[in-house]
Protein backbone atom coordinates (compact mmCIF):
# COMPACT_ATOMS: atom_id res chain seq x y z
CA UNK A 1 -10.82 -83.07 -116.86
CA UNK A 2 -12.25 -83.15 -113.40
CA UNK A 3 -8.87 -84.74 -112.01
CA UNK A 4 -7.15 -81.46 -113.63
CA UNK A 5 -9.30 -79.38 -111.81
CA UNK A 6 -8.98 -80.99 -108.76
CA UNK A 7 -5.18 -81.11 -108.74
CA UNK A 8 -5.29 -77.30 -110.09
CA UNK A 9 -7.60 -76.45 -107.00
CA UNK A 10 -5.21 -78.52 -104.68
CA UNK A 11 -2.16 -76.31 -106.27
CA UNK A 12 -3.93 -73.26 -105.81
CA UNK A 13 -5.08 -74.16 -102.18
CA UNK A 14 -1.13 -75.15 -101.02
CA UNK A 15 0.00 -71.73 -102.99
CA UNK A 16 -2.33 -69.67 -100.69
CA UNK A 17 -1.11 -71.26 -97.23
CA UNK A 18 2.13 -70.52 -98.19
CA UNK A 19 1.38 -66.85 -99.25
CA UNK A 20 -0.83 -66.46 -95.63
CA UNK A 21 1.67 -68.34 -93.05
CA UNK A 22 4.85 -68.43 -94.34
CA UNK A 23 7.54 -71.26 -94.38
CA UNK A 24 6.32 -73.91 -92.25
CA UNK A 25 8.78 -74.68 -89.01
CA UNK A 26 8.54 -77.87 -86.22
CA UNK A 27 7.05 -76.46 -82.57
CA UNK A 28 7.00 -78.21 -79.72
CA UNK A 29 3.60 -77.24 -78.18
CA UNK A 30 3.19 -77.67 -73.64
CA UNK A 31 -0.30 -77.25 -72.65
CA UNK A 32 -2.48 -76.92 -69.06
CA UNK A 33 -3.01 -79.86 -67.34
CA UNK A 34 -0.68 -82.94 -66.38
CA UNK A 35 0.80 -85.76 -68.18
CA UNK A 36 0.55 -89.54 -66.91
CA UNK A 37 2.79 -89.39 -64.79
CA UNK A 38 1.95 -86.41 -62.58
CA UNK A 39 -1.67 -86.36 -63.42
CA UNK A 40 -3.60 -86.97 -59.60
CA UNK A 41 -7.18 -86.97 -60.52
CA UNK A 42 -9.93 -83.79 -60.45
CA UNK A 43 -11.13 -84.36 -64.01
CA UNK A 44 -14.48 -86.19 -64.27
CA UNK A 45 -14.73 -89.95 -65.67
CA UNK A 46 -11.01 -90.12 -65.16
CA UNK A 47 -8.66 -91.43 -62.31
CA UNK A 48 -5.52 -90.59 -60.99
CA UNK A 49 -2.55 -91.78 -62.70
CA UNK A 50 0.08 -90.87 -60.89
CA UNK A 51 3.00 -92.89 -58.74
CA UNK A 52 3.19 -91.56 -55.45
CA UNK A 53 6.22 -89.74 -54.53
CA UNK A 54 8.91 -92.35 -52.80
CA UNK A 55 6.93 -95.58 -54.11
CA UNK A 56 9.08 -98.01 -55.80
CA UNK A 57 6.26 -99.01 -57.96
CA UNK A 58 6.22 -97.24 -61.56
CA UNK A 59 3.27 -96.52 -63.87
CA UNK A 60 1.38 -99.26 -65.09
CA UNK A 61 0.92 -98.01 -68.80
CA UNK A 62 -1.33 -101.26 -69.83
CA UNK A 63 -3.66 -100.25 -66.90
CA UNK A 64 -7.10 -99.15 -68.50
CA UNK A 65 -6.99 -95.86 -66.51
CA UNK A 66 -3.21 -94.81 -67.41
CA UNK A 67 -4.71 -95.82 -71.77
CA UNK A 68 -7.83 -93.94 -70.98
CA UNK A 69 -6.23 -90.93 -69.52
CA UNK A 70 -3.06 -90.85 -71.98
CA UNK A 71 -6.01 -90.91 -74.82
CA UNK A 72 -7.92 -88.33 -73.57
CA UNK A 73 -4.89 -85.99 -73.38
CA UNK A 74 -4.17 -86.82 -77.00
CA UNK A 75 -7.65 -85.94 -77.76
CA UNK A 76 -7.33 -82.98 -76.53
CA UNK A 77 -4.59 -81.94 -78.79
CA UNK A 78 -6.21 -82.80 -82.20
CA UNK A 79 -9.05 -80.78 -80.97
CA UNK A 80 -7.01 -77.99 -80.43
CA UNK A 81 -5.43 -78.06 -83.30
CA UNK A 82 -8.54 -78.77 -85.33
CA UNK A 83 -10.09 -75.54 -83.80
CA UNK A 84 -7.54 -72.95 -84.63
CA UNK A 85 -6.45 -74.75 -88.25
CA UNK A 86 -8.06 -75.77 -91.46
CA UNK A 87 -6.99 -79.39 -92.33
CA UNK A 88 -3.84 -79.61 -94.50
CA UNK A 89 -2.34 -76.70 -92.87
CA UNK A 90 -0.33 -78.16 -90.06
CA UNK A 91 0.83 -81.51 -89.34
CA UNK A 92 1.03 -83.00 -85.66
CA UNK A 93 3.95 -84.91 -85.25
CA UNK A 94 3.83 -86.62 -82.02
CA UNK A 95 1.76 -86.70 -79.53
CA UNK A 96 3.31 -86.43 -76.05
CA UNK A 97 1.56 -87.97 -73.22
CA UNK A 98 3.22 -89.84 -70.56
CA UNK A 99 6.17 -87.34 -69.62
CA UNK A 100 4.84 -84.30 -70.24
CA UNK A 101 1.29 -83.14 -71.88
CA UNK A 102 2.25 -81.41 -75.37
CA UNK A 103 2.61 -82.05 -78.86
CA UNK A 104 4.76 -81.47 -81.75
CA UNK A 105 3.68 -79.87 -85.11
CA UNK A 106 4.87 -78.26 -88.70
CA UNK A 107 3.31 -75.23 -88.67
CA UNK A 108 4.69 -71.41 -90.25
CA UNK A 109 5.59 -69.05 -87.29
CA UNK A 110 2.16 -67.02 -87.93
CA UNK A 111 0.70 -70.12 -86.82
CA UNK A 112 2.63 -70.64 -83.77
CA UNK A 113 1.90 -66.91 -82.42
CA UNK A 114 -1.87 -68.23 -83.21
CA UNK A 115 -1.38 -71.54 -81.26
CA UNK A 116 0.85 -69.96 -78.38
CA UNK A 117 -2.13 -67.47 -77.73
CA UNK A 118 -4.58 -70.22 -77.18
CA UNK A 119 -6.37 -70.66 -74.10
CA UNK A 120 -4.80 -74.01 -72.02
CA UNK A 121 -1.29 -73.33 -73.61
CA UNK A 122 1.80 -73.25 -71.71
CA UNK A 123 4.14 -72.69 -74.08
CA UNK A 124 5.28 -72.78 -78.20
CA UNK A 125 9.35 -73.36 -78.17
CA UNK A 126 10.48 -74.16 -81.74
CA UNK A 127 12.13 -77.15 -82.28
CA UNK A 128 15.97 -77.27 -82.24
CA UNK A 129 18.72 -79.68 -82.90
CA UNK A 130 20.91 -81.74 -80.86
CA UNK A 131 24.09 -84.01 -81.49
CA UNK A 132 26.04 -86.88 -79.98
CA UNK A 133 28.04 -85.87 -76.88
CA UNK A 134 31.17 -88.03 -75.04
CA UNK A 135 32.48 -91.87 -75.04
CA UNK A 136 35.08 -90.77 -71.90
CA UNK A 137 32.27 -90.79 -69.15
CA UNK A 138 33.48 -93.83 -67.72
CA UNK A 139 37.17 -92.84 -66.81
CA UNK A 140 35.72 -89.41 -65.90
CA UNK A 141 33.22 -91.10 -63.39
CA UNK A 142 36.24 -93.13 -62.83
CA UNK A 143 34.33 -96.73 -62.82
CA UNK A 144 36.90 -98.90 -64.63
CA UNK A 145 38.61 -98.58 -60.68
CA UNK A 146 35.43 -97.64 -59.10
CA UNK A 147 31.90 -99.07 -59.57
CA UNK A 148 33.30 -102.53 -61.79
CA UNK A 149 35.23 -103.88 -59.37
CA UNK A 150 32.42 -104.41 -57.20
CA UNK A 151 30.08 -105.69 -60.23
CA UNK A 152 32.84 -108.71 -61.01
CA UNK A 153 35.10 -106.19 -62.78
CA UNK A 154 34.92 -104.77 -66.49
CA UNK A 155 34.01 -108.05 -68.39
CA UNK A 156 30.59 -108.17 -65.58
CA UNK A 157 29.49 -105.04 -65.41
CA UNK A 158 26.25 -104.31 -65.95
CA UNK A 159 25.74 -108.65 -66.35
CA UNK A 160 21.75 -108.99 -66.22
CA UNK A 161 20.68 -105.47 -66.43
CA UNK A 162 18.39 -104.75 -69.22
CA UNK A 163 18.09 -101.05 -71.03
CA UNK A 164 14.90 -100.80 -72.87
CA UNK A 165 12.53 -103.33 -74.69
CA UNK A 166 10.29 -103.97 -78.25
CA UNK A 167 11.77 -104.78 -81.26
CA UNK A 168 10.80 -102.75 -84.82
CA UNK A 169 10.71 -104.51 -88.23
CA UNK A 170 12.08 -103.01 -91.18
CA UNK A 171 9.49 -102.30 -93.31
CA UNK A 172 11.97 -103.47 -96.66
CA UNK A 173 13.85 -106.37 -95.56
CA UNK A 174 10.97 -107.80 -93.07
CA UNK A 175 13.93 -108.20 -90.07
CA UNK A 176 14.08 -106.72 -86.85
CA UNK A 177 17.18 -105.59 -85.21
CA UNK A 178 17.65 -107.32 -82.31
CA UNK A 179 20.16 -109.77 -80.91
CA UNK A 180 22.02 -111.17 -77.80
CA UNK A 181 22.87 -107.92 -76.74
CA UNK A 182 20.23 -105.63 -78.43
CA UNK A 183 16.95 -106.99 -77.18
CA UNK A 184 14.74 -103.77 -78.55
CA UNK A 185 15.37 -101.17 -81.46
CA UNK A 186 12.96 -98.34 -82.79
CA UNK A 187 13.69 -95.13 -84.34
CA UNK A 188 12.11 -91.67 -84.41
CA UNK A 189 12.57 -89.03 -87.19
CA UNK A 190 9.18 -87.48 -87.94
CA UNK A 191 10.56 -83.71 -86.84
CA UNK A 192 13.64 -84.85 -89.13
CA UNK A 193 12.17 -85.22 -92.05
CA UNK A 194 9.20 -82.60 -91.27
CA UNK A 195 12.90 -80.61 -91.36
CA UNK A 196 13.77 -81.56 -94.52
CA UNK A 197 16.84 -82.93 -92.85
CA UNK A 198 16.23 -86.54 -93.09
CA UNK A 199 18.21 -88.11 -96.30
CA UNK A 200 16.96 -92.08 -95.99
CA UNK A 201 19.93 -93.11 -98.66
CA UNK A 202 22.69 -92.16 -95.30
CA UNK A 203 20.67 -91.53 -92.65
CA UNK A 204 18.78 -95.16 -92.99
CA UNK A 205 14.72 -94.54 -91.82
CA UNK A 206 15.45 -97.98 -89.45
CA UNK A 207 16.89 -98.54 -86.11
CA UNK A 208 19.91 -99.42 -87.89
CA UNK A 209 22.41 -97.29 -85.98
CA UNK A 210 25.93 -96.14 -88.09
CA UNK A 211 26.96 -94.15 -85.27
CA UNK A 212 26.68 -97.16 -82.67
CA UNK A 213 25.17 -94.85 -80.21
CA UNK A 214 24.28 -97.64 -77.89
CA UNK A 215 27.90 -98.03 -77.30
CA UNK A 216 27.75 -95.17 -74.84
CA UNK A 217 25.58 -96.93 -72.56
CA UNK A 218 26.31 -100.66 -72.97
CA UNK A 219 29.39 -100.96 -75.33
CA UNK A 220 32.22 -102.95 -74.66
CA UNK A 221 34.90 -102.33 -72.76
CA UNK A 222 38.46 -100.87 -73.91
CA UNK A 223 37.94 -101.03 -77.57
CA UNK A 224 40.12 -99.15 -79.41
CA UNK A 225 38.86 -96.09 -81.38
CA UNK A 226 40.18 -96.31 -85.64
CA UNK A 227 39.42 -93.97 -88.07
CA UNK A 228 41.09 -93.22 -91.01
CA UNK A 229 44.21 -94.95 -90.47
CA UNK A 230 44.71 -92.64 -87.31
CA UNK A 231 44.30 -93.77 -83.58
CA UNK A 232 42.25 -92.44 -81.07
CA UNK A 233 42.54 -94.09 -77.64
CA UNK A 234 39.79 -96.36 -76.76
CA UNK A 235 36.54 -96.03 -75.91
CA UNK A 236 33.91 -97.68 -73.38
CA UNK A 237 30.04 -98.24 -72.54
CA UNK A 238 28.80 -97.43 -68.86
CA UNK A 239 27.50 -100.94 -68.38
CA UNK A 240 29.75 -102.95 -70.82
CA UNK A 241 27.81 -106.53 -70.15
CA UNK A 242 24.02 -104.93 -70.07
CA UNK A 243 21.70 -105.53 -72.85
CA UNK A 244 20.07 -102.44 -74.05
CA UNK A 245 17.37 -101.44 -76.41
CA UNK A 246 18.05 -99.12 -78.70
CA UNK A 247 15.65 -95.78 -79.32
CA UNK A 248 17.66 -94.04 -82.50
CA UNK A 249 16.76 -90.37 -82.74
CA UNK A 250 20.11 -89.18 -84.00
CA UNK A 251 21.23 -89.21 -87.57
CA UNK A 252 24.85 -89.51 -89.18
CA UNK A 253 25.03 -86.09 -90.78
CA UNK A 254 22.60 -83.73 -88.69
CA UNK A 255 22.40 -85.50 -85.12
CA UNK A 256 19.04 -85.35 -84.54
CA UNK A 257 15.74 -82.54 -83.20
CA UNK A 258 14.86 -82.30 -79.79
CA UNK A 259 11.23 -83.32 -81.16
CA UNK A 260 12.39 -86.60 -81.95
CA UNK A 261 14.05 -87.42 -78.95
CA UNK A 262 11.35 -86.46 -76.30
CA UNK A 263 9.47 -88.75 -78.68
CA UNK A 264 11.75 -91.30 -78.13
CA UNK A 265 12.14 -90.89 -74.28
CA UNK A 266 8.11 -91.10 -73.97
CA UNK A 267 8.63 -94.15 -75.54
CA UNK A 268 11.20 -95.69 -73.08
CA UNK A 269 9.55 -94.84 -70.63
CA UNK A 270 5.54 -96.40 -71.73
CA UNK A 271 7.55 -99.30 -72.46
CA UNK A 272 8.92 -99.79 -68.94
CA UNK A 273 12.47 -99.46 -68.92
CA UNK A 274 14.70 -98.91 -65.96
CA UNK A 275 16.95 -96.71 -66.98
CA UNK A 276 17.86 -94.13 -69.78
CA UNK A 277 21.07 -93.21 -70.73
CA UNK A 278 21.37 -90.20 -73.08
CA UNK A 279 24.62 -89.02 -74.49
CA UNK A 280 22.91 -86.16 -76.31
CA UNK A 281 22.48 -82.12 -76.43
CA UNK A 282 23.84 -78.80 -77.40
CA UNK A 283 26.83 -78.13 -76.35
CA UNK A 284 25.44 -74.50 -75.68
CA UNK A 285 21.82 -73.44 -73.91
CA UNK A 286 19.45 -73.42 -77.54
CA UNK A 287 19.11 -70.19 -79.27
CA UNK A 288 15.27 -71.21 -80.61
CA UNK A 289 14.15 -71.36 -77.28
CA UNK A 290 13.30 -68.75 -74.24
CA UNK A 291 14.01 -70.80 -71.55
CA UNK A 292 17.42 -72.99 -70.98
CA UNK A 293 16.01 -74.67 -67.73
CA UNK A 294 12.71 -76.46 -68.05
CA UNK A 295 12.28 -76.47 -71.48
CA UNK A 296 10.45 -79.42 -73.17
CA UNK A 297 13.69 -81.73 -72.97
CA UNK A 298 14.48 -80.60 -69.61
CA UNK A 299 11.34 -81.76 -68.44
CA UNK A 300 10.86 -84.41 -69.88
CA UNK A 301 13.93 -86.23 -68.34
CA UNK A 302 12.26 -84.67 -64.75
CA UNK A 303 9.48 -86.52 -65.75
CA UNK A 304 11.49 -89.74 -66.31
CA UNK A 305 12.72 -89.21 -62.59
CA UNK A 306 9.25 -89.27 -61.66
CA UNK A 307 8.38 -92.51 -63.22
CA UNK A 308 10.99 -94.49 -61.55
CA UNK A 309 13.68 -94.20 -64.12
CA UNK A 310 17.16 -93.57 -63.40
CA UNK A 311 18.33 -90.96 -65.50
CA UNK A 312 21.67 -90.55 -66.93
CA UNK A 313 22.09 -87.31 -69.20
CA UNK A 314 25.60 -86.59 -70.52
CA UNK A 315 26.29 -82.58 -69.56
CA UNK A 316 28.17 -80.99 -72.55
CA UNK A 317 31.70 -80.69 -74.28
CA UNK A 318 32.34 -77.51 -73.26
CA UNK A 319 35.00 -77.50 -70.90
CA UNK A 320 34.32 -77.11 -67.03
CA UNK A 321 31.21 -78.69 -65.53
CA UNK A 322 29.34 -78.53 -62.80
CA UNK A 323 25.92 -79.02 -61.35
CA UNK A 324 23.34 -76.14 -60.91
CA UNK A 325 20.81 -78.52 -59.74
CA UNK A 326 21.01 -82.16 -58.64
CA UNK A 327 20.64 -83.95 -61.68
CA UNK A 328 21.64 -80.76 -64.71
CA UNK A 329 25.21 -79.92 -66.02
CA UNK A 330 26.00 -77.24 -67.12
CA UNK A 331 29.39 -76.33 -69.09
CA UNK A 332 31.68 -73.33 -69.69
């Protein structure tokens, strides 16, 4: 009898937080105060963090001041949301930390106007999606008569260079997903299935990648493109002899939530790699959000600049292109 009651009580409890707050959506939460990367001291008991400007050095993230300073940020945001929320309410999704200092959560939209009224809060953006962009790049950029020649030519490039690193383990079949050319593979899809978006059965909660995303940056070169019986020229990676590690925050059927790939990006980036290339966005500014320049994604990849990584961010399939600020397409 006193499990009934208990379950009832539970019922009752998840019944009323509906009633008060609504639907619960995925926010992507900025707050006061820097992340790793920019973060140059002033706070008591901790230490700058930061690379200066120009250094070729990058962040040490296994330095005890960058794990003492990233966990006091994250701190910081359970507090928060501790304060304003009873337990059960919300759900914090990620923690960001290195890139920019913010969070995301699964809250209702009562509870974002709540959160986004907080003292030491930037900003409360809700979370919006994203999809795979373009597999032409390279004869755009015009490297097959360009940049490979001078690397030994198409079968070379990118020979040595290494994308990314750590290797995840599915938690069913007890294998990773690494090999000669994948050397690291983890996924992200919290905000996915926060979404209800997320169908494991297609969508596969692994690294394992249908949509053979890391082709864009490290694919080979000149295969042909089959689908269906019909042709569709041939496609190529950037760096067709790198090896790559593979951060999965897109999905067959939905592409993916911007949650989920600053999430990923944080992660590249505390793991050390040298480079990030992202074929992913809207193909129009995001209709969730206020701003279309420095928004959460947006600066996050400034961020990546910051820490030494060379960023390369695919700019839209919308027609004409240009560049509104070194670094940012934008398409018509």
């Amino acid at each position: 009898m006193r499990n009934i009651v208990s379950t009832g009580s539970l019922t009752v409890l998840i019944l009323l937080s509906i009633l008060l707050f609504g639907k619960a959506e995925i926010y992507i939460v900025t707050l006061e105060g820097e992340p790793v990367v920019s973060y140059k001291g002033g706070i008591e008991g901790f230490e700058a963090t930061a690379v200066e400007p120009d250094s070729d050095e990058k962040i040490d993230v296994t330095s005890e001041l960058v794990l003492s300073y990233a966990h006091h940020l994250e701190k910081r945001h359970d507090m928060l949301l501790a304060m304003l929320f009873d337990e059960g309410t919300y759900k914090k999704l990620y923690s960001y930390r290195h890139l920019i200092n913010g969070f995301a959560v699964h809250i209702s939209p009562e509870q974002a106007e709540i959160l986004g009224r907080a003292p030491g809060v930037k900003s409360v953006e809700r979370d919006w999606k994203v999809r795979k962009l373009t597999t032409h790049t390279p004869q755009f950029l015009g490297l097959p008569t360009g940049v490979w020649p001078t690397g030994g030519g198409f079968d070379r490039a990118g020979e040595d260079i290494v994308i990314g690193g750590k290797c995840e383990v599915d938690p069913d079949t007890k294998r990773d997903f690494c090999n000669g050319k994948i050397v690291g593979a983890q996924h992200f899809a919290e905000a996915a299935k926060a979404a209800g978006a997320f169908n494991a059965d297609i969508d596969f909660d692994s690294p394992l990648d249908v949509m053979d995303m890391e082709a864009i940056a490290a694919g080979n070169n000149g295969v042909p493109v089959r689908l269906c019986g019909f042709e569709f020229g041939k496609a190529s990676g950037m760096a067709p002899r790198a090896r790559i590690a593979v951060y999965k925050a897109l999905y067959r059927i939905f592409g993916g939530f911007v949650a989920d790939v600053v999430a990923a990006i944080d992660q590249a980036v505390h793991d050390g790699v040298d480079i990030l290339n992202l074929s992913v966005g809207p193909n129009s500014p995001p209709a969730t959000t206020k701003t279309t320049f420095l928004n959460p994604f947006d600066a996050t990849l400034l961020s990546a600049v910051k820490a030494g990584v060379f960023v390369a961010q695919a700019a839209g399939n919308g027609g004409f292109c240009y560049l509104t600020v070194p670094g940012f397409g934008r398409c018509s």
